[in-house]
C-alpha atoms as a PDB file:
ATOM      1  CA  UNK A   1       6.302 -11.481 -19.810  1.00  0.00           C
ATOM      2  CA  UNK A   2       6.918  -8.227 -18.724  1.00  0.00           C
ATOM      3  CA  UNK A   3       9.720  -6.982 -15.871  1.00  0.00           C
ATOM      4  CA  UNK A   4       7.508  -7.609 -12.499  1.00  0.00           C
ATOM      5  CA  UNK A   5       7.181  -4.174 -10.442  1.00  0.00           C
ATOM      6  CA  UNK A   6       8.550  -5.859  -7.631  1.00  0.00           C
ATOM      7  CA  UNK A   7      11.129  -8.890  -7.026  1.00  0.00           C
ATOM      8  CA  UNK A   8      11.821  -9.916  -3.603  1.00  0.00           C
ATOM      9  CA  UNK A   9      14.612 -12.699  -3.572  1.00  0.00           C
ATOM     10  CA  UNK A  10      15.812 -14.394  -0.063  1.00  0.00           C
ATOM     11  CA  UNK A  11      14.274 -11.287   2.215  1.00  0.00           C
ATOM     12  CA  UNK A  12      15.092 -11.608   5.663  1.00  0.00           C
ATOM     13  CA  UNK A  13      14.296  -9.867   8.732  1.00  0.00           C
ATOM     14  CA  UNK A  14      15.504 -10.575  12.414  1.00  0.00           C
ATOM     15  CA  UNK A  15      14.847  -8.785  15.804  1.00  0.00           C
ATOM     16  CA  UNK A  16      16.968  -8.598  19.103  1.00  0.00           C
ATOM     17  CA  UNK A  17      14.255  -9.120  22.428  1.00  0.00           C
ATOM     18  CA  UNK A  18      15.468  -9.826  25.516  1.00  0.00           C
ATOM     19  CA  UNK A  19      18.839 -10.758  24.589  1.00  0.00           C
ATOM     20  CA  UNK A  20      16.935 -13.349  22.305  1.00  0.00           C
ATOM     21  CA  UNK A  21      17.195 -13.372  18.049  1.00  0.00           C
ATOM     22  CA  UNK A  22      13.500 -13.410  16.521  1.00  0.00           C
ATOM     23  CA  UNK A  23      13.424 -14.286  12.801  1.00  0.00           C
ATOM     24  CA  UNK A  24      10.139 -12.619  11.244  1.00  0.00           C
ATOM     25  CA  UNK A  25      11.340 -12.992   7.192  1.00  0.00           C
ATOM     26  CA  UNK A  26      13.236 -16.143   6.780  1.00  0.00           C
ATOM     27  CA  UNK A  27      14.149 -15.854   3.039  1.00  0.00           C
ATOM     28  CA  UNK A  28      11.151 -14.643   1.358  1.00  0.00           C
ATOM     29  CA  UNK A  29      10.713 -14.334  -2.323  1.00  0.00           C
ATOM     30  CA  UNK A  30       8.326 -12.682  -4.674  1.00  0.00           C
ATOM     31  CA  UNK A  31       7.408 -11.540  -7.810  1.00  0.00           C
ATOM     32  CA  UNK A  32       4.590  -9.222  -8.489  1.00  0.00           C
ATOM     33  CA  UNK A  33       3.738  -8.582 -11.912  1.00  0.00           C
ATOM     34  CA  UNK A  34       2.449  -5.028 -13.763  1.00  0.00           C
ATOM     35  CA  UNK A  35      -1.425  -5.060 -12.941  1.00  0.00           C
ATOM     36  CA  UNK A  36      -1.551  -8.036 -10.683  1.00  0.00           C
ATOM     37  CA  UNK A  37      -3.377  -7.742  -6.971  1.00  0.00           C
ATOM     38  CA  UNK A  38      -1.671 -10.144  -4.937  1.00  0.00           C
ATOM     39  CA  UNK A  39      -3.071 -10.840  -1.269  1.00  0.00           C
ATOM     40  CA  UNK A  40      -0.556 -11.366   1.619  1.00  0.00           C
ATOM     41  CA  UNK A  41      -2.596 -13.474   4.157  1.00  0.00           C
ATOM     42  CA  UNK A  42      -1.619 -14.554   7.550  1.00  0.00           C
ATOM     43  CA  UNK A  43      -2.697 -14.100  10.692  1.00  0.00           C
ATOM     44  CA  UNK A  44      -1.937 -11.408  13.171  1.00  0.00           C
ATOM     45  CA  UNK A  45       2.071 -11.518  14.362  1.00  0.00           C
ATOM     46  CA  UNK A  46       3.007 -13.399  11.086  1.00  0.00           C
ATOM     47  CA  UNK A  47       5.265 -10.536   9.567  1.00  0.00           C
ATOM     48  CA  UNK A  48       2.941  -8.974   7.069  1.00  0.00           C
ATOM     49  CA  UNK A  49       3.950  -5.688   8.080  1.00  0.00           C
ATOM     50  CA  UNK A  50       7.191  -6.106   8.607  1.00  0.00           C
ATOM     51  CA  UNK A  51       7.620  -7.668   5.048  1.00  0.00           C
ATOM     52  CA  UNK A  52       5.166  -4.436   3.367  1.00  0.00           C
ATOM     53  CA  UNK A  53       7.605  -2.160   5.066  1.00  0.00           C
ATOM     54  CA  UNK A  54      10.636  -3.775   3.406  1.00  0.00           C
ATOM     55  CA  UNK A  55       8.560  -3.412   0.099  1.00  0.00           C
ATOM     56  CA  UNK A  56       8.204  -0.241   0.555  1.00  0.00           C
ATOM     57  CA  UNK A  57      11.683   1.004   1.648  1.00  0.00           C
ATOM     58  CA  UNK A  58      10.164   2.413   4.730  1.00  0.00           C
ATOM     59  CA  UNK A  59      13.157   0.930   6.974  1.00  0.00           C
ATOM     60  CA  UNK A  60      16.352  -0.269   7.034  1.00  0.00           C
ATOM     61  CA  UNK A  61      18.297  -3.837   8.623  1.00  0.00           C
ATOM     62  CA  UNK A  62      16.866  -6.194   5.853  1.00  0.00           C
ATOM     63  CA  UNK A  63      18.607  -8.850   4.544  1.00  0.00           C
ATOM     64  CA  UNK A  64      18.211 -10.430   0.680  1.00  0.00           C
ATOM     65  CA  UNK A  65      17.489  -8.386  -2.187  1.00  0.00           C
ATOM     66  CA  UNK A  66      14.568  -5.884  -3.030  1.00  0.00           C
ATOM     67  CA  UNK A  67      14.153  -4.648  -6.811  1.00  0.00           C
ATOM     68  CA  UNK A  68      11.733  -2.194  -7.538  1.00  0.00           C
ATOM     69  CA  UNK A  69      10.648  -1.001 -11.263  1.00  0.00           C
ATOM     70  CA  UNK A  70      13.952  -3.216 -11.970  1.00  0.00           C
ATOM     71  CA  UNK A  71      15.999  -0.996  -9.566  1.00  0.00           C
ATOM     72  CA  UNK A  72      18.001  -3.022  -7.213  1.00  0.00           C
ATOM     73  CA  UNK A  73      16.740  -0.778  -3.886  1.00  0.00           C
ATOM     74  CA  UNK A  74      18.698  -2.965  -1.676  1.00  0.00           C
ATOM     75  CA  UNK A  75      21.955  -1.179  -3.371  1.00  0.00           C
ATOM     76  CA  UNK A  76      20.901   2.485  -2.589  1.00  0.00           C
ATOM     77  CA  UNK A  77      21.514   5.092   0.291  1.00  0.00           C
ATOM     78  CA  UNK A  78      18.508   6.690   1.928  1.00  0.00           C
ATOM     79  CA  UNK A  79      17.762   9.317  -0.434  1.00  0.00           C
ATOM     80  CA  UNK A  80      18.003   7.142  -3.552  1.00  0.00           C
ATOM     81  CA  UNK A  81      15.676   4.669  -1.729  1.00  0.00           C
ATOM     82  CA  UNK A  82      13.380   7.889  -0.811  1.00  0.00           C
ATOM     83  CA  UNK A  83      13.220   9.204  -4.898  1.00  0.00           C
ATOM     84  CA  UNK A  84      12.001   5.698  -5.607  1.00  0.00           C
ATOM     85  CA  UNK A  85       9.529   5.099  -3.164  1.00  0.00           C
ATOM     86  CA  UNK A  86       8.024   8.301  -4.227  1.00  0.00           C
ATOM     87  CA  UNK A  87       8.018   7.389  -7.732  1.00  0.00           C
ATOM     88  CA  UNK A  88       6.953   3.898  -7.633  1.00  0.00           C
ATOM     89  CA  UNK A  89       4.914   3.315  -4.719  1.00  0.00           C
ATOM     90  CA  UNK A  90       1.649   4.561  -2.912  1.00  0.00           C
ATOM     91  CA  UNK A  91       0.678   3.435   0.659  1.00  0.00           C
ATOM     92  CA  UNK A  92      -3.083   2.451   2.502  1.00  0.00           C
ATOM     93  CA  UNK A  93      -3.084   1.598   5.846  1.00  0.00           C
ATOM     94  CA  UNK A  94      -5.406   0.200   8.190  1.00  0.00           C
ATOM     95  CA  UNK A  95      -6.022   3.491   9.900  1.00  0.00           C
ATOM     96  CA  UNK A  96      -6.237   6.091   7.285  1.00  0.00           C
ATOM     97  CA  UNK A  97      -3.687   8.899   8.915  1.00  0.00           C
ATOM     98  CA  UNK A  98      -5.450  11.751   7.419  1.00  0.00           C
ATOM     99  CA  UNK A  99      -4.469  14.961   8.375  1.00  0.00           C
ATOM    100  CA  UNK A 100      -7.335  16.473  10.279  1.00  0.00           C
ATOM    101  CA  UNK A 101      -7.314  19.773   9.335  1.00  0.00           C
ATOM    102  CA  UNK A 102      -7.306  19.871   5.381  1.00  0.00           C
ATOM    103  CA  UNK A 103     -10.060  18.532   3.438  1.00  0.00           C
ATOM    104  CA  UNK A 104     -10.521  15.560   1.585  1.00  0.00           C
ATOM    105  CA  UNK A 105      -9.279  16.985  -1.297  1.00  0.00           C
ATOM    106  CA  UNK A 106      -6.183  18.459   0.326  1.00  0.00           C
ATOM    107  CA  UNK A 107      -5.339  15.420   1.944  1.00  0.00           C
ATOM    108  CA  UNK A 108      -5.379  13.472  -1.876  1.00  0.00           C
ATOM    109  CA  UNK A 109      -3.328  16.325  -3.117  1.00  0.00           C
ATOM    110  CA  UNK A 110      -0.462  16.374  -0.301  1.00  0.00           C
ATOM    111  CA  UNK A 111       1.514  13.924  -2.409  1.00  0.00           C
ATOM    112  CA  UNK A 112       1.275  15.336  -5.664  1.00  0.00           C
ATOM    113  CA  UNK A 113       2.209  18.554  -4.380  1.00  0.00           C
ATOM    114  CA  UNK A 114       5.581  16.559  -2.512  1.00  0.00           C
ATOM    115  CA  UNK A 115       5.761  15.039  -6.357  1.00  0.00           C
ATOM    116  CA  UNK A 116       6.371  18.539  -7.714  1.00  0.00           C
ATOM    117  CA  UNK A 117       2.830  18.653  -9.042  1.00  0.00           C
ATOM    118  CA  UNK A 118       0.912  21.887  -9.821  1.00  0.00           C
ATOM    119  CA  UNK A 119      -1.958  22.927  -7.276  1.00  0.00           C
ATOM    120  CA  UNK A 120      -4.123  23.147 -10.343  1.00  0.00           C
ATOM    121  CA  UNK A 121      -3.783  19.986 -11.604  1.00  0.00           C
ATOM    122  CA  UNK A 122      -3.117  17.956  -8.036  1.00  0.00           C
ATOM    123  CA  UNK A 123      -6.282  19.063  -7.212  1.00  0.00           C
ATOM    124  CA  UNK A 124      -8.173  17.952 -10.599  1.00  0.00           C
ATOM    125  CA  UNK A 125      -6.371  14.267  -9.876  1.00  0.00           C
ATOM    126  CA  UNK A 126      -7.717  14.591  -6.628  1.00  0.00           C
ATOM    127  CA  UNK A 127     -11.205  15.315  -7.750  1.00  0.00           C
ATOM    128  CA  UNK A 128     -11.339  12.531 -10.606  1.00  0.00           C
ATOM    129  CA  UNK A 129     -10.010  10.143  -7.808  1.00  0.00           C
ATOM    130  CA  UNK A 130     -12.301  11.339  -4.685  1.00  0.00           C
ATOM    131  CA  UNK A 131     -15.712  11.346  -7.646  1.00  0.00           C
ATOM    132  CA  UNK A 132     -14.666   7.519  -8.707  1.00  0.00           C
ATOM    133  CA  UNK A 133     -14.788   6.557  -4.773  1.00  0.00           C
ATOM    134  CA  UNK A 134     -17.958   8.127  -4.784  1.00  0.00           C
ATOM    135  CA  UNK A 135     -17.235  11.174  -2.654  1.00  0.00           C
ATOM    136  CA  UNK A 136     -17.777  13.994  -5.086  1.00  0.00           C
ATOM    137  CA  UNK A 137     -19.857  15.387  -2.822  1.00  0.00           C
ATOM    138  CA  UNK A 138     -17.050  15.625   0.081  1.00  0.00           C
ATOM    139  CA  UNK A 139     -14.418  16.961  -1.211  1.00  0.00           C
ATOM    140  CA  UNK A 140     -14.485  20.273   1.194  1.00  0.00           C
ATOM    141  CA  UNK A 141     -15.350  18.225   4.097  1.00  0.00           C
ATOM    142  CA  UNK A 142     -12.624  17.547   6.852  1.00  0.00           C
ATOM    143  CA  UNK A 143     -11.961  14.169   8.326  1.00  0.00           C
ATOM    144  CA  UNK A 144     -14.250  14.817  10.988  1.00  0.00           C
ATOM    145  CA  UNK A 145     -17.220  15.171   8.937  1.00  0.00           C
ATOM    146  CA  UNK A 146     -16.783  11.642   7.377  1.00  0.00           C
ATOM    147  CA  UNK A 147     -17.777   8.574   8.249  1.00  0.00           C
ATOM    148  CA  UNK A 148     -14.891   5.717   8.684  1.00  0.00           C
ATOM    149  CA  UNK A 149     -15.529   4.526   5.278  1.00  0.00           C
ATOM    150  CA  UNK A 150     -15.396   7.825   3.828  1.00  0.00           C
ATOM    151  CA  UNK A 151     -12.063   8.617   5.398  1.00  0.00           C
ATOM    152  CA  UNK A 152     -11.056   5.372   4.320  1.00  0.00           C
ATOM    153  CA  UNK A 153     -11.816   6.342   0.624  1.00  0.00           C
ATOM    154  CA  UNK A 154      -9.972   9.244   1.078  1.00  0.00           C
ATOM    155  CA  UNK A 155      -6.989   7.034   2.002  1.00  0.00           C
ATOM    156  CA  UNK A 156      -7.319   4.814  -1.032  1.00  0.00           C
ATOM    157  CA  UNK A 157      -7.784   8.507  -3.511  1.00  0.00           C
ATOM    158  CA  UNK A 158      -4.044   9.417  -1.402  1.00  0.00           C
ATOM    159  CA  UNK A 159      -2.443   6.234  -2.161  1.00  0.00           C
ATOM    160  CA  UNK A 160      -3.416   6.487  -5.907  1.00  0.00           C
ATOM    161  CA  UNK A 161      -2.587  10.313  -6.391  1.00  0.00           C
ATOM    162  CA  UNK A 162       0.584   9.774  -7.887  1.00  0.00           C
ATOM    163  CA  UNK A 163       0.022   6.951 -10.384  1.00  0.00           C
ATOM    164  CA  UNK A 164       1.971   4.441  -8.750  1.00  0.00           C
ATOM    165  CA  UNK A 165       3.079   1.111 -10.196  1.00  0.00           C
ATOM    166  CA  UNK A 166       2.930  -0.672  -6.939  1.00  0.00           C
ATOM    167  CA  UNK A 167       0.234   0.041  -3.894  1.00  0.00           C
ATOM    168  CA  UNK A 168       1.384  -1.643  -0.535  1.00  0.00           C
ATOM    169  CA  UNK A 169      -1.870  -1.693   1.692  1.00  0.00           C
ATOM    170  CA  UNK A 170      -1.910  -3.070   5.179  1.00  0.00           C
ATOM    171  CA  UNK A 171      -4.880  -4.298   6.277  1.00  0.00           C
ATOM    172  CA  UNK A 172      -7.178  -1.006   4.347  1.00  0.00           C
ATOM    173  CA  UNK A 173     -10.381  -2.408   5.699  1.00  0.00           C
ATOM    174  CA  UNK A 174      -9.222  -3.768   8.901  1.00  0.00           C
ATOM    175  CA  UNK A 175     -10.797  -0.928  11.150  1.00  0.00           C
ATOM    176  CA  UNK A 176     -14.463  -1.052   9.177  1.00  0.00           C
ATOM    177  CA  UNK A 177     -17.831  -3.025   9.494  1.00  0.00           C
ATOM    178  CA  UNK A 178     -17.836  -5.896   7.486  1.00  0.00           C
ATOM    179  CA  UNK A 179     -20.484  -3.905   5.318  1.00  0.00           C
ATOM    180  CA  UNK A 180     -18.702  -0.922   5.000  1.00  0.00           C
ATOM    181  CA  UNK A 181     -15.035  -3.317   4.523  1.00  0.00           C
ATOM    182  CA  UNK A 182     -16.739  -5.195   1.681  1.00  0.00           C
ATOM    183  CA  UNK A 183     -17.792  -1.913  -0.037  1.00  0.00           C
ATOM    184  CA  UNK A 184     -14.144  -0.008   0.357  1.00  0.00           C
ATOM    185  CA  UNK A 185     -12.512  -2.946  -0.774  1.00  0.00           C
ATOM    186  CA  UNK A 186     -14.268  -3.425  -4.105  1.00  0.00           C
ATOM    187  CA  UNK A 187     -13.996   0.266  -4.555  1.00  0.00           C
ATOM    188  CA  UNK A 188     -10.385  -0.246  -3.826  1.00  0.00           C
ATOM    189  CA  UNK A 189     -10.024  -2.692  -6.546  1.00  0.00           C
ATOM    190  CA  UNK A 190     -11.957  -1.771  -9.250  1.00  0.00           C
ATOM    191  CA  UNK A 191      -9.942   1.995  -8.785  1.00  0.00           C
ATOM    192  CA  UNK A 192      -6.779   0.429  -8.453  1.00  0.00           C
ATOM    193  CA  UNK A 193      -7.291  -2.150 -11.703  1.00  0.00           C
ATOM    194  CA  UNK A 194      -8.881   0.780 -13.376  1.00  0.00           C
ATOM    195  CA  UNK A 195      -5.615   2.873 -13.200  1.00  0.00           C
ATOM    196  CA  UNK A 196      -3.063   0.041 -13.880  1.00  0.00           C
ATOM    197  CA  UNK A 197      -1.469  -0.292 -11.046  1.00  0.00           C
ATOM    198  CA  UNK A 198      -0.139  -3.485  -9.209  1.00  0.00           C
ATOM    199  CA  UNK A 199      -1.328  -3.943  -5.350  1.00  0.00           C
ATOM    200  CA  UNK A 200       0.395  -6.020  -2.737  1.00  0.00           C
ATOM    201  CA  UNK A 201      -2.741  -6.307  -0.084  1.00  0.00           C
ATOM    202  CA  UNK A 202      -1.678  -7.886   3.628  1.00  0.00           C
ATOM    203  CA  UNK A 203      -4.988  -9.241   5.181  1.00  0.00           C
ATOM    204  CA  UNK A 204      -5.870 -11.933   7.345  1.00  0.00           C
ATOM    205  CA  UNK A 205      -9.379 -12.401   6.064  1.00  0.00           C
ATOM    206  CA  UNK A 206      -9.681 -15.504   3.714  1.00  0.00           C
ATOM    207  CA  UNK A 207     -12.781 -14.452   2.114  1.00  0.00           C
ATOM    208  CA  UNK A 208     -11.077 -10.457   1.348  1.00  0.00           C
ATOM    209  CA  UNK A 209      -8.170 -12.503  -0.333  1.00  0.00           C
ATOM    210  CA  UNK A 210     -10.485 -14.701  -2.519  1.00  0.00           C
ATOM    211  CA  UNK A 211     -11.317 -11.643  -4.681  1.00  0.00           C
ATOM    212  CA  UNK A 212      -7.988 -10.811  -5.322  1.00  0.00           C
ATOM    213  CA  UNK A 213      -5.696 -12.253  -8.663  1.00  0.00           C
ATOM    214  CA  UNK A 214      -3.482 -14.294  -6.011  1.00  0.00           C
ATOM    215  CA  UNK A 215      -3.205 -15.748  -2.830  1.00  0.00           C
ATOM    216  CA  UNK A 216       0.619 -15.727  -0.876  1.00  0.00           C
ATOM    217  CA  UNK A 217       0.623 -17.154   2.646  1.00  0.00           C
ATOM    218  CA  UNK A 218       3.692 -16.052   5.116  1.00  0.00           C
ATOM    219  CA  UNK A 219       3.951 -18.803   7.447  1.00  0.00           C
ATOM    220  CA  UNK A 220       6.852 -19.662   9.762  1.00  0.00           C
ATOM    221  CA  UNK A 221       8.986 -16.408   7.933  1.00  0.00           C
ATOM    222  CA  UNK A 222       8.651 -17.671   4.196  1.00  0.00           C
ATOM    223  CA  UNK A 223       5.778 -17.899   1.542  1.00  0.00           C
ATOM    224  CA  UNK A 224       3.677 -20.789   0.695  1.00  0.00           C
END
């Protein structure tokens, strides 16, 4: 078996309120393996957040040990932690954060660009990515002439633009129809197994989770 793209081993998280210690990550470990879609479920308040931003290096105050691509982030400084979240790792969120005045295809190449990438060919990534999603015919348009499930797909196209090995996505259809959720997310997945890439997907919808490769419930600060 391949090195997994992520290995969490005794994660822990705790928060000072009111003079009070809340534990949200109580020793949490996980392996994610090259390819594999793994659902986080648990219902709002468990910690799924808290634990995708310790995936994804977004904040300090973590306990345990986080290894990404086989790098042991837990040992680096900010900017080490910051080169490999931008060469590992792509992001969806619930609300898609686009920036409102640059078009779809602007928004999908923003990252590439960060990445060092060529105009030229960040926005021919951006194309292939936007076309698969079925938005080739939106690619000028601005946030505000998209529906929620177009800006959504827009999202998804960002979080893929640099190839990562790992996607972290919190909640991606959370903020959509069930129609329009149920199309986004198989869009989601078929683009995300169709470029390689491993996903780690927090939801609290059972029947989202079902059509993922794996099921991990946080419950009470650990996995079950």
């Amino acid at each position: 078996m391949s090195n997994p793209v992520v290995k969490l081993t005794g994660l822990t998280r705790s928060f000072e309120q009111g003079g009070v210690t809340i534990d949200v990550l109580r020793g949490v470990n996980l392996a994610i393996q090259p390819g594999e879609i793994v659902a986080l479920l648990g219902p709002s308040g468990s910690g799924k957040s808290t634990m995708l931003q310790a995936v994804g290096l977004l904040e300090g105050g973590f306990g345990g040990r986080i290894e990404i691509g086989g790098t042991d982030a837990s040992a680096l400084a900010s900017d080490g932690r910051t080169t490999l979240r931008r060469s590992h790792l792509g992001f969806v969120y619930q609300f898609h954060h686009l920036l409102p005045d640059f078009t779809a295809v602007e928004n999908v190449n923003l990252p590439q660009l960060i990445a060092g990438v060529s105009t030229a060919d960040a926005t021919a990534r951006s194309e292939q990515l936007l076309s698969s999603l079925g938005l080739s015919e939106r690619l000028a348009h601005r946030p505000s002439q998209l529906s929620g499930g177009e800006q959504q797909r827009v999202a998804v196209a960002r979080g893929l633009a640099n190839r990562p090995q790992l996607v972290l996505a919190d909640e991606p259809t959370g903020n959509l129809d069930e129609h329009t959720s149920d199309k986004v997310l198989a869009q989601f997945l078929e683009l995300v197994r169709g470029e390689g890439s491993a996903a780690l997907v927090a939801t609290h919808n059972e029947r989202l989770a079902a059509r993922m490769d794996r099921v991990v419930r946080l419950h009470d600060g650990v996995l079950e």
